[in-house]
C-alpha atoms as a PDB file:
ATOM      1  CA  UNK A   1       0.000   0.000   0.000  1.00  0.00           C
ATOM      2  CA  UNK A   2       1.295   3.704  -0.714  1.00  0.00           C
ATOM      3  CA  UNK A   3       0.535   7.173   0.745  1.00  0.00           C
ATOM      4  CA  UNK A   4       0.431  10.015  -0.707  1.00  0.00           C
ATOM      5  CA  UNK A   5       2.062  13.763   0.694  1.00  0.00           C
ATOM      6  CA  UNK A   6       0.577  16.673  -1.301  1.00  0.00           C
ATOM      7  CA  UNK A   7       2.003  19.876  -0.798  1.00  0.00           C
ATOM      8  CA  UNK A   8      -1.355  22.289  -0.567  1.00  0.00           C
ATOM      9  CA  UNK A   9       0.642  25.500  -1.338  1.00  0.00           C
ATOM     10  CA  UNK A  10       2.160  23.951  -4.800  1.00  0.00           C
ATOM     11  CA  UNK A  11      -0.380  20.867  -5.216  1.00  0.00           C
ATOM     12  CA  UNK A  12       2.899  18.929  -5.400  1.00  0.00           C
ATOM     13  CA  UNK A  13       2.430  14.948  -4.800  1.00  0.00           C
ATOM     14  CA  UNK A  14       4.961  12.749  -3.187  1.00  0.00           C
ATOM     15  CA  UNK A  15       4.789   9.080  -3.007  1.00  0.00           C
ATOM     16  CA  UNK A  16       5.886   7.187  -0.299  1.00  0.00           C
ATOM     17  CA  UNK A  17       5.210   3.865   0.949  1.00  0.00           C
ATOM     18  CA  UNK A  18       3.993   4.564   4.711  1.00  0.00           C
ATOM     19  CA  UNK A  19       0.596   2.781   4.057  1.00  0.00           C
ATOM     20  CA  UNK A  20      -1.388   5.630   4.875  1.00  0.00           C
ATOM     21  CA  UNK A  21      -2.096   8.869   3.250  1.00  0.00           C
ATOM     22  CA  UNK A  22      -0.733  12.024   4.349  1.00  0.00           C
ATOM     23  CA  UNK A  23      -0.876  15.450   3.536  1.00  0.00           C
ATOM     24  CA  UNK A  24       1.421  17.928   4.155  1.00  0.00           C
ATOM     25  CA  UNK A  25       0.056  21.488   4.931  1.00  0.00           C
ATOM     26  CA  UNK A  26       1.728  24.465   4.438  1.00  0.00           C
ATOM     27  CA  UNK A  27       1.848  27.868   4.987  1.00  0.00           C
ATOM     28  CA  UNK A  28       4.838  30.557   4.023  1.00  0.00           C
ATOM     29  CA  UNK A  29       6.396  29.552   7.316  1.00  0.00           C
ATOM     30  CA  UNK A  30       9.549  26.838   6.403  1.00  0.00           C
ATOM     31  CA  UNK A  31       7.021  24.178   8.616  1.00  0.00           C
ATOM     32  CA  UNK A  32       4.063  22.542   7.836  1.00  0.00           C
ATOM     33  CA  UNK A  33       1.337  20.319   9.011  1.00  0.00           C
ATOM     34  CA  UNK A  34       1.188  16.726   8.418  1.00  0.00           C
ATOM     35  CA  UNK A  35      -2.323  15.252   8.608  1.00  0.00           C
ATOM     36  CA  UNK A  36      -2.211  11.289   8.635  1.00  0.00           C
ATOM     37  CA  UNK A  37      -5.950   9.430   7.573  1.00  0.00           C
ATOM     38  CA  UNK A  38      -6.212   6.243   9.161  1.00  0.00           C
ATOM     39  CA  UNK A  39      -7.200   3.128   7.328  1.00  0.00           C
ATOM     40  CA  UNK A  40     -11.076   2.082   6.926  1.00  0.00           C
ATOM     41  CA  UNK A  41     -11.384  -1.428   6.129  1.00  0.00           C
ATOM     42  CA  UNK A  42     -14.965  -0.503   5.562  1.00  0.00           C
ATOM     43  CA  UNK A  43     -14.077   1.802   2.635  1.00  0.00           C
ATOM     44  CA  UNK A  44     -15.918   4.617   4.362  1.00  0.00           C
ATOM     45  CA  UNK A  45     -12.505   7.341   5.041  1.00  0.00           C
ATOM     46  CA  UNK A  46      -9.988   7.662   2.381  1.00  0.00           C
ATOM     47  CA  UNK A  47      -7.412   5.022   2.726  1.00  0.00           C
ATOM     48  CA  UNK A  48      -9.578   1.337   2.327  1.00  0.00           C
ATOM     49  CA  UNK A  49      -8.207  -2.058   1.037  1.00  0.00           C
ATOM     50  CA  UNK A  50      -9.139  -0.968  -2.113  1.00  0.00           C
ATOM     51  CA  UNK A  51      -6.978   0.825  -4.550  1.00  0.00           C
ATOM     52  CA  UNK A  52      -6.941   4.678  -4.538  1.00  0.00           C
ATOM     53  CA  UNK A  53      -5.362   6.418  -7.149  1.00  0.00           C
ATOM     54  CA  UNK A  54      -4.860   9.619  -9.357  1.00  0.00           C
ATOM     55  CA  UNK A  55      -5.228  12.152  -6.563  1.00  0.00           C
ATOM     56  CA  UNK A  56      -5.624  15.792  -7.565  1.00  0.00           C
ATOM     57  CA  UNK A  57      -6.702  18.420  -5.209  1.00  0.00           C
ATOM     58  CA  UNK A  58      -7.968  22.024  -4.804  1.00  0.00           C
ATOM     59  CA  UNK A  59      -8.266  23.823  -1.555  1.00  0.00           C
ATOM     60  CA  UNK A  60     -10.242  21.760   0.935  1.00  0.00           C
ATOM     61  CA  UNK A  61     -11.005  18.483  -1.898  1.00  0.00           C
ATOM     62  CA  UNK A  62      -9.723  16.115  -2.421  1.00  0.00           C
ATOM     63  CA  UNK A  63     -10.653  14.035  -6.178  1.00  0.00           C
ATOM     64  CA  UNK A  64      -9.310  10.238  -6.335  1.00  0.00           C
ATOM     65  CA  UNK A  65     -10.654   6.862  -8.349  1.00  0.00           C
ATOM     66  CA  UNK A  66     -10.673   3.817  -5.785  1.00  0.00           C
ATOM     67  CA  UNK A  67     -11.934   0.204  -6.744  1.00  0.00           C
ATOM     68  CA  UNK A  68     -14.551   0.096  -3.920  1.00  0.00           C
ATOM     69  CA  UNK A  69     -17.743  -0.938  -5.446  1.00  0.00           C
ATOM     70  CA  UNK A  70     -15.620  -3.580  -7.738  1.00  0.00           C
ATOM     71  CA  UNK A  71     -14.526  -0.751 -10.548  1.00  0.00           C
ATOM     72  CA  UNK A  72     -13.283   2.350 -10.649  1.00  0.00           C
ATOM     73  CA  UNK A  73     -15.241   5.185  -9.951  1.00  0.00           C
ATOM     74  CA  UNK A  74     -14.428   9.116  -9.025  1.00  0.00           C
ATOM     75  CA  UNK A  75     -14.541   9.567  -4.984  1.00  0.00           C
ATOM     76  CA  UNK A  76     -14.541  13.507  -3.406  1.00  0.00           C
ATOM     77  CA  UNK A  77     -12.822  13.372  -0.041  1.00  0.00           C
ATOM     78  CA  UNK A  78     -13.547  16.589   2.327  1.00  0.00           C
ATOM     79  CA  UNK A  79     -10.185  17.500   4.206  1.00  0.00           C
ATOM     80  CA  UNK A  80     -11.663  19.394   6.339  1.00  0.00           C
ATOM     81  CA  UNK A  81     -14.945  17.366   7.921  1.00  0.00           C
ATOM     82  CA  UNK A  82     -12.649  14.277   6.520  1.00  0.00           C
ATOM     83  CA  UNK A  83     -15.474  12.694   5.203  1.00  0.00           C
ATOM     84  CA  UNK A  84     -16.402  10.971   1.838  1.00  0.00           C
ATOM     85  CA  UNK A  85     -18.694  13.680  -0.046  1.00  0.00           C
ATOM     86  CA  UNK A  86     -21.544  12.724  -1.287  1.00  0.00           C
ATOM     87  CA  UNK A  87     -21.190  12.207  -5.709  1.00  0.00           C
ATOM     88  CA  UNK A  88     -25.230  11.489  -6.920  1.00  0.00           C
ATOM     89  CA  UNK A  89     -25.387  10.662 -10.503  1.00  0.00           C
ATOM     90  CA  UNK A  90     -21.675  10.659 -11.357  1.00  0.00           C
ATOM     91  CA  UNK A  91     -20.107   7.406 -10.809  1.00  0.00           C
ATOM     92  CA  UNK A  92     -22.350   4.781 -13.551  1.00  0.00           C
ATOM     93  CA  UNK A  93     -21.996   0.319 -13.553  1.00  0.00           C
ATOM     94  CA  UNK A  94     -21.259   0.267 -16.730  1.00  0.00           C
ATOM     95  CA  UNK A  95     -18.358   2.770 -17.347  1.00  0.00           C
ATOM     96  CA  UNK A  96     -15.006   3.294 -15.781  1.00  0.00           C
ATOM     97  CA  UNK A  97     -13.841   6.585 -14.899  1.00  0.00           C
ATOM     98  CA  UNK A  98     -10.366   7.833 -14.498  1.00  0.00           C
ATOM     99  CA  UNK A  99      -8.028  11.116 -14.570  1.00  0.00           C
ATOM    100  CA  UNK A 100     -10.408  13.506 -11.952  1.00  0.00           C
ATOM    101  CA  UNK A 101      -9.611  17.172 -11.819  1.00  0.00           C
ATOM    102  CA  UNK A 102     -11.588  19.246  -9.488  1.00  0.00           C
ATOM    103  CA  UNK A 103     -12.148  23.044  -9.464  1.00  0.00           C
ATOM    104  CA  UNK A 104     -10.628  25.293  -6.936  1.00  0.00           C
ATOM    105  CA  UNK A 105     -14.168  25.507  -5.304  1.00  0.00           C
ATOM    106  CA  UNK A 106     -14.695  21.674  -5.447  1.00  0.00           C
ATOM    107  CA  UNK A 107     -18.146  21.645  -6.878  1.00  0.00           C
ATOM    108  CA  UNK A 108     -17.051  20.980 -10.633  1.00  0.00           C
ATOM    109  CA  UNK A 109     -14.990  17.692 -11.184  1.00  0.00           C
ATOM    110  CA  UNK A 110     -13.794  16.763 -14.542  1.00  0.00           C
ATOM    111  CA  UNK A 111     -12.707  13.392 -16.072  1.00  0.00           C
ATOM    112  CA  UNK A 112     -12.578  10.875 -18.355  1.00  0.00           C
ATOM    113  CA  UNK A 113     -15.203   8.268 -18.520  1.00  0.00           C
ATOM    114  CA  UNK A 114     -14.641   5.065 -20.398  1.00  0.00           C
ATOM    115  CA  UNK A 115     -17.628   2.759 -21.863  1.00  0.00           C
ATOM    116  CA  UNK A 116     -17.723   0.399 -24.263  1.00  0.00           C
ATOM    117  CA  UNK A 117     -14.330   0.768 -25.821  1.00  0.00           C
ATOM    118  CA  UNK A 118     -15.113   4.887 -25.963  1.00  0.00           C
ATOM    119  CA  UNK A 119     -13.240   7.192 -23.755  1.00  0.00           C
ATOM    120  CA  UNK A 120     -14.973  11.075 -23.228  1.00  0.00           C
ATOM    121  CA  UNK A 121     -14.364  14.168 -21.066  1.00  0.00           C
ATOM    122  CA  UNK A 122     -17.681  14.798 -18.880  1.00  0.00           C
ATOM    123  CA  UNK A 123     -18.234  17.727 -16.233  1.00  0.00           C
ATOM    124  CA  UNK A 124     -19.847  17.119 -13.136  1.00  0.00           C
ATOM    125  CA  UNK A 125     -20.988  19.891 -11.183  1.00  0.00           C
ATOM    126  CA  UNK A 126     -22.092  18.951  -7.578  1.00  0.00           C
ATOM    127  CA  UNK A 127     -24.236  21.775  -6.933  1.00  0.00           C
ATOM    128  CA  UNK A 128     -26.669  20.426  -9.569  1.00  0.00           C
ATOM    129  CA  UNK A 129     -26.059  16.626  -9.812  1.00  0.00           C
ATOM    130  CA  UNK A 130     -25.618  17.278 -13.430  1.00  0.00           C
ATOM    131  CA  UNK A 131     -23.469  15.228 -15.508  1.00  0.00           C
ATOM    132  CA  UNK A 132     -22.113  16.826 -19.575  1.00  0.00           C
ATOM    133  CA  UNK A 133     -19.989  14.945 -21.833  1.00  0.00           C
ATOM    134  CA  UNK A 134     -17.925  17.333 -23.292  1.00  0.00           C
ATOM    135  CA  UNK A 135     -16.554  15.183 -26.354  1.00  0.00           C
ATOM    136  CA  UNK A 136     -19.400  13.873 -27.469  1.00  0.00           C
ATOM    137  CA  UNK A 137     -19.234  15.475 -30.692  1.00  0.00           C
ATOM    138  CA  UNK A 138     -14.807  14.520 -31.008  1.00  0.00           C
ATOM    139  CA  UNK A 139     -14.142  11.664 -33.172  1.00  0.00           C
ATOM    140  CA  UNK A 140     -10.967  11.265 -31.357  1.00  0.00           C
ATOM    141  CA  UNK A 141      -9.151  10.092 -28.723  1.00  0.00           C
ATOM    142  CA  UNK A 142      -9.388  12.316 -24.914  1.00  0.00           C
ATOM    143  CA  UNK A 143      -7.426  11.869 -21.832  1.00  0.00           C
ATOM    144  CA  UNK A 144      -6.133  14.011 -18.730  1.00  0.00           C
ATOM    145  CA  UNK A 145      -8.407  16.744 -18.108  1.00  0.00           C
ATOM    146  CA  UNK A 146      -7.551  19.538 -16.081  1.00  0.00           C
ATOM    147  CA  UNK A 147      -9.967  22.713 -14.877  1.00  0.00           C
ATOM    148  CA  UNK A 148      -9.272  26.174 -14.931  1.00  0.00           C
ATOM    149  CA  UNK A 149      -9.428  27.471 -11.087  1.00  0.00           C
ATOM    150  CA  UNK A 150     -12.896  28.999 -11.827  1.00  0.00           C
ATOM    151  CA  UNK A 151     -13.795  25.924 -13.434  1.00  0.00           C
ATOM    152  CA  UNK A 152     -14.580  27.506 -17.047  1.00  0.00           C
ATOM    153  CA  UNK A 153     -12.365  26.024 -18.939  1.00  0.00           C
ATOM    154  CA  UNK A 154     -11.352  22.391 -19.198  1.00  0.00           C
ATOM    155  CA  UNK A 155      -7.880  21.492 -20.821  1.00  0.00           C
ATOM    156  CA  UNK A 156      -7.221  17.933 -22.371  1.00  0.00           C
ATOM    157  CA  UNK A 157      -5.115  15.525 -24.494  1.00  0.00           C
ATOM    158  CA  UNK A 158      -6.969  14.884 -27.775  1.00  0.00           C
ATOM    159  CA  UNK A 159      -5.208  11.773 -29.954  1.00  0.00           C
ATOM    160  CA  UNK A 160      -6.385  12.124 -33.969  1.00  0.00           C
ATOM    161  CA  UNK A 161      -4.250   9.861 -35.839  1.00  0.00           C
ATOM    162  CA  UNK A 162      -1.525   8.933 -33.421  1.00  0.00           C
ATOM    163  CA  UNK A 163      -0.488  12.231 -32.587  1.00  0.00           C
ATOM    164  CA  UNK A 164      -1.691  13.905 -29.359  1.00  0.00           C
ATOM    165  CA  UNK A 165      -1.916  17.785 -28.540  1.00  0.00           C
ATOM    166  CA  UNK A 166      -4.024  19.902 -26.527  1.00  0.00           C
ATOM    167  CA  UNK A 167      -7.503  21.065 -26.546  1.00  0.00           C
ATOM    168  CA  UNK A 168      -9.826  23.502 -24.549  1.00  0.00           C
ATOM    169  CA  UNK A 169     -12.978  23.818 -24.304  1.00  0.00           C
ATOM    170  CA  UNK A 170     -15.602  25.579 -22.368  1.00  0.00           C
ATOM    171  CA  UNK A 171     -18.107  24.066 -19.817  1.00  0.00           C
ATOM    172  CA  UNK A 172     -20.422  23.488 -22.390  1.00  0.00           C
ATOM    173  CA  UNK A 173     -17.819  21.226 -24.363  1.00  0.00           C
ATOM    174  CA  UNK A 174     -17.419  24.309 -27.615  1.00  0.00           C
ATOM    175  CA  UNK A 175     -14.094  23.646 -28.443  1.00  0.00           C
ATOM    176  CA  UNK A 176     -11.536  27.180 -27.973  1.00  0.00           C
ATOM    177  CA  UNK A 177      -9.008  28.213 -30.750  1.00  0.00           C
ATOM    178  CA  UNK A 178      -5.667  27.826 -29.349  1.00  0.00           C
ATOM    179  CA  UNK A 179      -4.216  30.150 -31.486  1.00  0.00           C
END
């Protein structure tokens, strides 16, 4: 089992392999805070026997994928009440999601939902319960999303043809010139 130390200030991630998760809190002081979550063999807290991975975070969230309902589904962990928050309508039985990114408020999360051979970038926005696919329309290949701090823009990997770049779009999934 790993753990994970994310610097708040930088969102930096360390790996170590304490079997716990940790996060380091800091401050502009040289010290910071390390918060240790205990294991749940119940898969209630953040650290379970199941596999949690791709962390991201964004103030007081914290976005993941664990295994715990036998597949991979997106999990919102509050750092503050240190509680499992509450995800209605996101995670679905016959899809597997991956690559979370959550905004700097924590009620938008994007990621990349697979189904059927199909991979697409959806927005979920928690104040709603509503659930967009964003690439819908792409006949191409979409990984790694990441949100804009206001959660207004949504940066990705597209793959046409064996060669990746980048694309952005906006909340509604209308792709942005780069240019």
């Amino acid at each position: 089992m790993w753990s994970l130390i994310v610097n708040l200030a930088t969102q930096r991630r360390v790996i170590s392999g304490a079997g716990l998760l940790a996060i380091l809190l800091t401050s502009c002081a040289p010290a910071g805070q390390l918060l240790h979550f205990p294991f749940d063999p119940g898969g209630r807290g953040l650290n379970s026997p199941f596999n949690e991975t791709e962390p991201g975070i964004s103030n007081r969230y914290l976005v993941f994928t664990s295994t715990r309902q036998s597949k991979q589904d997106i999990y919102v962990f509050d750092l503050e009440t240190q509680r499992l928050v509450d995800l209605p309508g996101l995670n679905a039985y016959d899809a597997i999601a991956s690559n979370p990114a959550i905004s700097a408020d924590g009620n938008l999360i994007a990621f990349v939902l697979s189904r059927q051979g199909q991979s697409d970038i959806y927005l979920y926005n928690r104040g709603t319960q509503q659930l967009r696919n964003l690439t819908d329309s792409l006949n191409a290949d979409v990984r790694n999303p990441s949100l804009s701090s206001d959660g207004n823009l949504i940066a990705f990997e597209i793959g046409i043809n064996g060669q990746w770049d980048i694309a952005l779009c906006d909340r509604t999934g209308q792709l942005l010139s780069l240019n």
